[in-house]
PDB file of N, CA and C in Angstrom:
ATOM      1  N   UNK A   1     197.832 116.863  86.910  1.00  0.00           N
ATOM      2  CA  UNK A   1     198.087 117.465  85.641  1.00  0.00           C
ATOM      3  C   UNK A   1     197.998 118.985  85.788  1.00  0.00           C
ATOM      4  N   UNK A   2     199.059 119.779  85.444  1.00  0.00           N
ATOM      5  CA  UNK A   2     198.750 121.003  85.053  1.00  0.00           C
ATOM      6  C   UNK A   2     197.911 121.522  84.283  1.00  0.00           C
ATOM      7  N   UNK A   3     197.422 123.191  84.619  1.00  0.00           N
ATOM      8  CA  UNK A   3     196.702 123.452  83.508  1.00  0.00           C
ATOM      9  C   UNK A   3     197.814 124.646  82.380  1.00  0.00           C
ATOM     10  N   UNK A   4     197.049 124.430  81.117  1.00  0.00           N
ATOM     11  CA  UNK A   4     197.840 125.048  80.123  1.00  0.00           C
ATOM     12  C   UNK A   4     198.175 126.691  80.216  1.00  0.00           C
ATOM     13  N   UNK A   5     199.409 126.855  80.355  1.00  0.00           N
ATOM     14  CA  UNK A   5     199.836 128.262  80.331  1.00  0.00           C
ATOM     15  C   UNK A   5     198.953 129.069  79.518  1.00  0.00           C
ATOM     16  N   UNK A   6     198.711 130.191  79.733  1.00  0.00           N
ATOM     17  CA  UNK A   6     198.109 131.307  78.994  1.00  0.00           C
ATOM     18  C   UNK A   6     198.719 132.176  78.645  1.00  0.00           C
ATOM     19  N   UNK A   7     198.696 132.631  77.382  1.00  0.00           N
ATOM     20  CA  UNK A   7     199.808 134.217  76.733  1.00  0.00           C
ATOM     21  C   UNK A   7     199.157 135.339  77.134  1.00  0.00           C
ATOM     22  N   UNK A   8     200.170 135.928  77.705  1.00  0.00           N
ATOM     23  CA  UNK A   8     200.375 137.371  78.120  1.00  0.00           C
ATOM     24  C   UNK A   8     199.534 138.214  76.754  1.00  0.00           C
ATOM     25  N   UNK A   9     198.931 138.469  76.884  1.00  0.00           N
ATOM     26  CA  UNK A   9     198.165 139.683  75.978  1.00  0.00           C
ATOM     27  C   UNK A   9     199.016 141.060  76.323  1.00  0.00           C
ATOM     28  N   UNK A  10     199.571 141.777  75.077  1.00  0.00           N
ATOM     29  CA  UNK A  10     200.325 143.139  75.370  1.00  0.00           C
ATOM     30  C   UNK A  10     199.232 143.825  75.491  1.00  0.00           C
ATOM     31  N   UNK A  11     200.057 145.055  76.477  1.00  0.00           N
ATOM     32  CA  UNK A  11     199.372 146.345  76.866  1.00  0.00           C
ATOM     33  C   UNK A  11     198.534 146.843  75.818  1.00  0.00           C
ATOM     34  N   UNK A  12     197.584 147.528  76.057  1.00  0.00           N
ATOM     35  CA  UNK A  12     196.308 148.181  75.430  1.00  0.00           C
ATOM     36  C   UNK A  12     196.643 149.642  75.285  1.00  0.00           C
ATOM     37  N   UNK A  13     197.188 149.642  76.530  1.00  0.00           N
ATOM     38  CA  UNK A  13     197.085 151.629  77.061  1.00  0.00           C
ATOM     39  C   UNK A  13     198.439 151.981  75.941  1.00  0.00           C
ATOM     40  N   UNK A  14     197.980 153.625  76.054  1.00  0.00           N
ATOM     41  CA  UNK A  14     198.921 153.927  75.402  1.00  0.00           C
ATOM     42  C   UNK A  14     200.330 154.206  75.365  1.00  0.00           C
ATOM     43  N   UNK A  15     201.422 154.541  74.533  1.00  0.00           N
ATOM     44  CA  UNK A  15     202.711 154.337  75.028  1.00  0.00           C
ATOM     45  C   UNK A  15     203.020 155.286  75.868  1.00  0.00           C
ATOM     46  N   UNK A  16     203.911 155.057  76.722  1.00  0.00           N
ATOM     47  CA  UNK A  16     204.697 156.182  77.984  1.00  0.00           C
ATOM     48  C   UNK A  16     205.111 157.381  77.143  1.00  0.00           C
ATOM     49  N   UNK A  17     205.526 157.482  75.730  1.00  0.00           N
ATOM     50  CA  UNK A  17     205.673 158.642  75.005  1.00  0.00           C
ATOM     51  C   UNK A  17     204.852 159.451  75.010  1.00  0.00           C
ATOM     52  N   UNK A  18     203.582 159.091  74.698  1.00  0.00           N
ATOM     53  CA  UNK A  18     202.226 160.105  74.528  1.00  0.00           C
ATOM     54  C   UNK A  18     202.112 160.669  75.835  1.00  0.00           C
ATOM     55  N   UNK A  19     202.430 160.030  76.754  1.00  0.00           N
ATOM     56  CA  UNK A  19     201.853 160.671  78.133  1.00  0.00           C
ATOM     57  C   UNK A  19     202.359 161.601  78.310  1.00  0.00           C
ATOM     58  N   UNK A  20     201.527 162.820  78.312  1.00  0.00           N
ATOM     59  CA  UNK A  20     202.083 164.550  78.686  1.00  0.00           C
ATOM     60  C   UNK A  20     201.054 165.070  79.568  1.00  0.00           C
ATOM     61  N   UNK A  21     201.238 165.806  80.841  1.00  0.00           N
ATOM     62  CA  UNK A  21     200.721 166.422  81.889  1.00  0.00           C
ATOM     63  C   UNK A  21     200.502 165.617  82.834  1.00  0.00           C
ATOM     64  N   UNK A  22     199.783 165.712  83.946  1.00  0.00           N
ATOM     65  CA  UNK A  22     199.183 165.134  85.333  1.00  0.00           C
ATOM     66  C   UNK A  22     198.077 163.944  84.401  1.00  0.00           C
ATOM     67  N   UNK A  23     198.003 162.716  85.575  1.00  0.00           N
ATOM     68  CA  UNK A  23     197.181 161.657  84.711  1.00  0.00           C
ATOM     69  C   UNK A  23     195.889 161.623  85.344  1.00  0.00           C
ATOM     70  N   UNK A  24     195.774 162.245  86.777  1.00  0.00           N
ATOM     71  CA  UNK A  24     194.424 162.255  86.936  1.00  0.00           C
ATOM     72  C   UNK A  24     193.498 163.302  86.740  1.00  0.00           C
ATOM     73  N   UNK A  25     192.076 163.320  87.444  1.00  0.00           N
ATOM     74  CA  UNK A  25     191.538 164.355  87.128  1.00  0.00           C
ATOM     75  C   UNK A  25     192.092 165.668  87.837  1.00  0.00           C
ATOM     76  N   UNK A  26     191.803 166.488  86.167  1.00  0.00           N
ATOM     77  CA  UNK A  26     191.571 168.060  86.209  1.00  0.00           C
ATOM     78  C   UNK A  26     191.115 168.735  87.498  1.00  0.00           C
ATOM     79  N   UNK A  27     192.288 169.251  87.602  1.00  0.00           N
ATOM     80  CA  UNK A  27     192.439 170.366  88.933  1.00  0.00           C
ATOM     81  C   UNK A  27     192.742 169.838  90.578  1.00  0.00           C
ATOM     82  N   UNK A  28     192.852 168.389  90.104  1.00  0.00           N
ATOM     83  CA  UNK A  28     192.755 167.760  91.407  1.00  0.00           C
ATOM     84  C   UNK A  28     194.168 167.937  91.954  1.00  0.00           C
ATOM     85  N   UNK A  29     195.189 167.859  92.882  1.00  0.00           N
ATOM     86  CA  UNK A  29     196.273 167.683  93.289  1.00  0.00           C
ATOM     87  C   UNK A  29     196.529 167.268  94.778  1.00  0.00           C
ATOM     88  N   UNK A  30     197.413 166.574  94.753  1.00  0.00           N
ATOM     89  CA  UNK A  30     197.705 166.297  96.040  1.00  0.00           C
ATOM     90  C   UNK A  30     198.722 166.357  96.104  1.00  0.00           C
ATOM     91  N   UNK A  31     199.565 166.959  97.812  1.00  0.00           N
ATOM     92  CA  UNK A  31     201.021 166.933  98.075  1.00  0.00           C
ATOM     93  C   UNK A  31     201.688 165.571  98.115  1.00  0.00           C
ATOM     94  N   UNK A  32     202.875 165.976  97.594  1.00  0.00           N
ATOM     95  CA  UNK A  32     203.947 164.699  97.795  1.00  0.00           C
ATOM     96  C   UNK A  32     204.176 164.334  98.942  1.00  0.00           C
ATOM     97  N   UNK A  33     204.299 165.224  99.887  1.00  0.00           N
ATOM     98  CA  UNK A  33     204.403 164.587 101.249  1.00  0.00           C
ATOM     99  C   UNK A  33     203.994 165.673 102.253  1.00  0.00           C
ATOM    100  N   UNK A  34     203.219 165.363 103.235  1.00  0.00           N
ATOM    101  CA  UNK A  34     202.291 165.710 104.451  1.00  0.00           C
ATOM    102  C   UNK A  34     203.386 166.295 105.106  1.00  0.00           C
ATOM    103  N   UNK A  35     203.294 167.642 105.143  1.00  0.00           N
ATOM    104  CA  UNK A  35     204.018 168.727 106.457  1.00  0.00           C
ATOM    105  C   UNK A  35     203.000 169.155 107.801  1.00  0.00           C
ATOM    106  N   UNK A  36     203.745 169.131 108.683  1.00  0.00           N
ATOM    107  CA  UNK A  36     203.215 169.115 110.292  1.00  0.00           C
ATOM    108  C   UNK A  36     203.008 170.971 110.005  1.00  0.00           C
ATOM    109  N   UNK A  37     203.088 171.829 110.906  1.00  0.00           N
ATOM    110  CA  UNK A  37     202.790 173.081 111.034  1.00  0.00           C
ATOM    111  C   UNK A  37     204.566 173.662 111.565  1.00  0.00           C
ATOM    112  N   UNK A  38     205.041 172.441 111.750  1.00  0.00           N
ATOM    113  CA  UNK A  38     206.547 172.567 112.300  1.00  0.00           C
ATOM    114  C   UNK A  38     207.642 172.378 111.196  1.00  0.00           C
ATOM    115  N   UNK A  39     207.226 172.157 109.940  1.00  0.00           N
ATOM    116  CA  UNK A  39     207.953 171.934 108.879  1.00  0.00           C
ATOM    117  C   UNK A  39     208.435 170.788 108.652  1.00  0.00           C
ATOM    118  N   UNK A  40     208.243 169.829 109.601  1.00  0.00           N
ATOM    119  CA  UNK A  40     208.733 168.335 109.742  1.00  0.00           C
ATOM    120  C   UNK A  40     207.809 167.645 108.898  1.00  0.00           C
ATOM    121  N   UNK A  41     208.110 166.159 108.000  1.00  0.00           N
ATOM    122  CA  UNK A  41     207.510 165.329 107.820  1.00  0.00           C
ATOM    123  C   UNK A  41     207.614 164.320 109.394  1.00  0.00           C
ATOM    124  N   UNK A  42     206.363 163.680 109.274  1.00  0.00           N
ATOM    125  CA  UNK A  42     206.145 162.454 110.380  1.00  0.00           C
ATOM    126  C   UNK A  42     206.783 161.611 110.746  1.00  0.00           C
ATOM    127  N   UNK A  43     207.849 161.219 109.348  1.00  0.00           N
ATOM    128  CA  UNK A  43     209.371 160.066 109.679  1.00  0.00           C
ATOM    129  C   UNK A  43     210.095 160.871 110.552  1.00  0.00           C
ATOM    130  N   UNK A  44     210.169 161.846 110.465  1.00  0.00           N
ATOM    131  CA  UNK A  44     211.579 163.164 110.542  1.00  0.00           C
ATOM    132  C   UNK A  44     211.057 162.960 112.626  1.00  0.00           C
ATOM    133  N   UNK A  45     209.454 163.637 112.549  1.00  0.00           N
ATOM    134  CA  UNK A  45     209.053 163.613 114.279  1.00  0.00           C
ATOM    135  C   UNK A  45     209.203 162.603 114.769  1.00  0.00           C
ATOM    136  N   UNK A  46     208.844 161.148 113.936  1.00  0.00           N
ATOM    137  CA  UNK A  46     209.127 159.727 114.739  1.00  0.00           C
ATOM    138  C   UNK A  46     210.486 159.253 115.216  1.00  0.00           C
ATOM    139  N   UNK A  47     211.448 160.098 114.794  1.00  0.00           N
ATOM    140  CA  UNK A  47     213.024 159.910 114.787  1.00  0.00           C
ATOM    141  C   UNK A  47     213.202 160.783 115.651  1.00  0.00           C
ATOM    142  N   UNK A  48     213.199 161.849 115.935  1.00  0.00           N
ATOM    143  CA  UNK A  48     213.223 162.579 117.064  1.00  0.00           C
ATOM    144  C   UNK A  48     212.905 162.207 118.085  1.00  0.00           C
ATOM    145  N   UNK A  49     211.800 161.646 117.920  1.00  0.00           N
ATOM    146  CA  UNK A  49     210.891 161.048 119.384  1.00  0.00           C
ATOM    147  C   UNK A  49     211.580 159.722 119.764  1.00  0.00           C
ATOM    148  N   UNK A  50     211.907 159.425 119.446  1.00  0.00           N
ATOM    149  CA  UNK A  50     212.887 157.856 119.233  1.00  0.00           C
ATOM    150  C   UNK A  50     213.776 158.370 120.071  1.00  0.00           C
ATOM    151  N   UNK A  51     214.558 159.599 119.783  1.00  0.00           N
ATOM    152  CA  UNK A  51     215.810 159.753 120.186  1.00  0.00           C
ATOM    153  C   UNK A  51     215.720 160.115 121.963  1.00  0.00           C
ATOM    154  N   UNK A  52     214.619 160.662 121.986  1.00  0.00           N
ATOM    155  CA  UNK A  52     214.306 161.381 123.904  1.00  0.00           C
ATOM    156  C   UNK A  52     214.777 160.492 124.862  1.00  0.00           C
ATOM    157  N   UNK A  53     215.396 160.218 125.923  1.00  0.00           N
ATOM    158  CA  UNK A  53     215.221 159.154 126.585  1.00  0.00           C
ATOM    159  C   UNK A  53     213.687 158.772 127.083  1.00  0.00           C
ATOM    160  N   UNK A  54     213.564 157.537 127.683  1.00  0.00           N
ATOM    161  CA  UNK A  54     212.273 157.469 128.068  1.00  0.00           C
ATOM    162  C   UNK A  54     211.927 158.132 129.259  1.00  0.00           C
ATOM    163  N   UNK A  55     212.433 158.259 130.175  1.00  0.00           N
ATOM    164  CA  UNK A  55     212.121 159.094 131.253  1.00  0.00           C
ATOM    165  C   UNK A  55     211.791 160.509 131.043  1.00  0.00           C
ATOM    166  N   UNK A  56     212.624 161.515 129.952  1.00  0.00           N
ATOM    167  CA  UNK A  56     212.374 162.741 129.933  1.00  0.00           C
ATOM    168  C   UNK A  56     211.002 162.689 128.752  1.00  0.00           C
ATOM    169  N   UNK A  57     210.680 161.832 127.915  1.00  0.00           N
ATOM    170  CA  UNK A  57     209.614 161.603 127.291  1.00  0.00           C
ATOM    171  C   UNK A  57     208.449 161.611 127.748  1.00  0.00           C
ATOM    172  N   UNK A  58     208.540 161.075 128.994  1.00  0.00           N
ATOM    173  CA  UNK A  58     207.530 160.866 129.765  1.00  0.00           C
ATOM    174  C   UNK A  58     206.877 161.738 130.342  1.00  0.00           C
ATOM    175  N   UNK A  59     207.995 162.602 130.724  1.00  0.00           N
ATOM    176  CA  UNK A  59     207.505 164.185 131.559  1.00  0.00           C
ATOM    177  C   UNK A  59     207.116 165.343 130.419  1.00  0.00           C
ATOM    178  N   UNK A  60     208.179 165.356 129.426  1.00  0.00           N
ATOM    179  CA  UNK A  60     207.185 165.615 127.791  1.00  0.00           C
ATOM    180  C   UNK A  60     205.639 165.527 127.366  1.00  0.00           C
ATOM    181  N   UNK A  61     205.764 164.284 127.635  1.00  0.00           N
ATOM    182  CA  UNK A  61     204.118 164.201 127.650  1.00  0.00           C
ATOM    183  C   UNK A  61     203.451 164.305 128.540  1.00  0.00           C
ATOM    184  N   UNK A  62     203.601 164.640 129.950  1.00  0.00           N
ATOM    185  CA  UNK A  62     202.948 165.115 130.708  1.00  0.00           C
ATOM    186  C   UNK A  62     202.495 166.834 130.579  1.00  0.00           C
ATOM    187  N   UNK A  63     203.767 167.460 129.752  1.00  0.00           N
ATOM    188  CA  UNK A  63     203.480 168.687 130.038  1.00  0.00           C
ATOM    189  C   UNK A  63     202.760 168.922 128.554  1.00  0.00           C
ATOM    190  N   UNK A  64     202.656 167.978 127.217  1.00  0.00           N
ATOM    191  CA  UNK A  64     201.781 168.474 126.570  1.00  0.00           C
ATOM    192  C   UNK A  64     200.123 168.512 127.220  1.00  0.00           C
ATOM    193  N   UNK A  65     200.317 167.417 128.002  1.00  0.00           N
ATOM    194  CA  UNK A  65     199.027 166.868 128.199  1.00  0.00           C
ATOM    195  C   UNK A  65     198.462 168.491 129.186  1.00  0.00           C
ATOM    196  N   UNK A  66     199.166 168.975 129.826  1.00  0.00           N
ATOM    197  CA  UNK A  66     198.514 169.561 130.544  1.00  0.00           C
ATOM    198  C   UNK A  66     198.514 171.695 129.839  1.00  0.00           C
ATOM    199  N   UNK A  67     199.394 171.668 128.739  1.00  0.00           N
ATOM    200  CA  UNK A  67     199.431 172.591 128.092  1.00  0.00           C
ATOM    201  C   UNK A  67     197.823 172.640 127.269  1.00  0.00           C
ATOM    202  N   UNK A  68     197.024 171.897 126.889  1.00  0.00           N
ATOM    203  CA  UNK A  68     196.081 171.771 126.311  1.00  0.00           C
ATOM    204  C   UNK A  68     195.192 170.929 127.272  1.00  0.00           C
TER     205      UNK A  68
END
C-alpha cells in the first residue's frame, strides 16, 4: 500500500519583486570567477594544457620544476 500524498505548502519567503540589492551579508563579496595572475580563468589554462603535446609537456614541466 502506498502512503498518502502530501500538499505542497506555498513558499513563505518573500516575492522575487521585493528583492532589491545583494542577498547576503553586508559588505561581504565574492568574485564571479577566480583569475590566475595571468588573466586566465582555470578552464581557459586546462585547455591550453590539453592542447601541448605530451612530450613537449613533459619537458615544460621539467623546466617549471627546476625554475623554482
Amino acid at each position: 500500500m502506498s502512503s498518502p500524498r502530501r500538499e505542497r505548502r506555498p513558499s513563505t519567503g518573500s516575492p522575487i519583486s521585493e528583492l532589491q540589492g545583494p542577498v547576503g551579508p553586508a559588505g561581504v563579496t565574492r568574485p564571479k570567477h577566480k583569475r590566475t595572475f595571468t588573466g586566465f580563468g582555470a578552464g581557459e589554462i586546462k585547455s591550453v594544457e590539453a592542447s601541448i603535446p605530451e612530450p613537449q609537456r613533459e619537458s615544460l614541466e621539467e623546466i617549471y620544476r627546476e625554475s623554482f
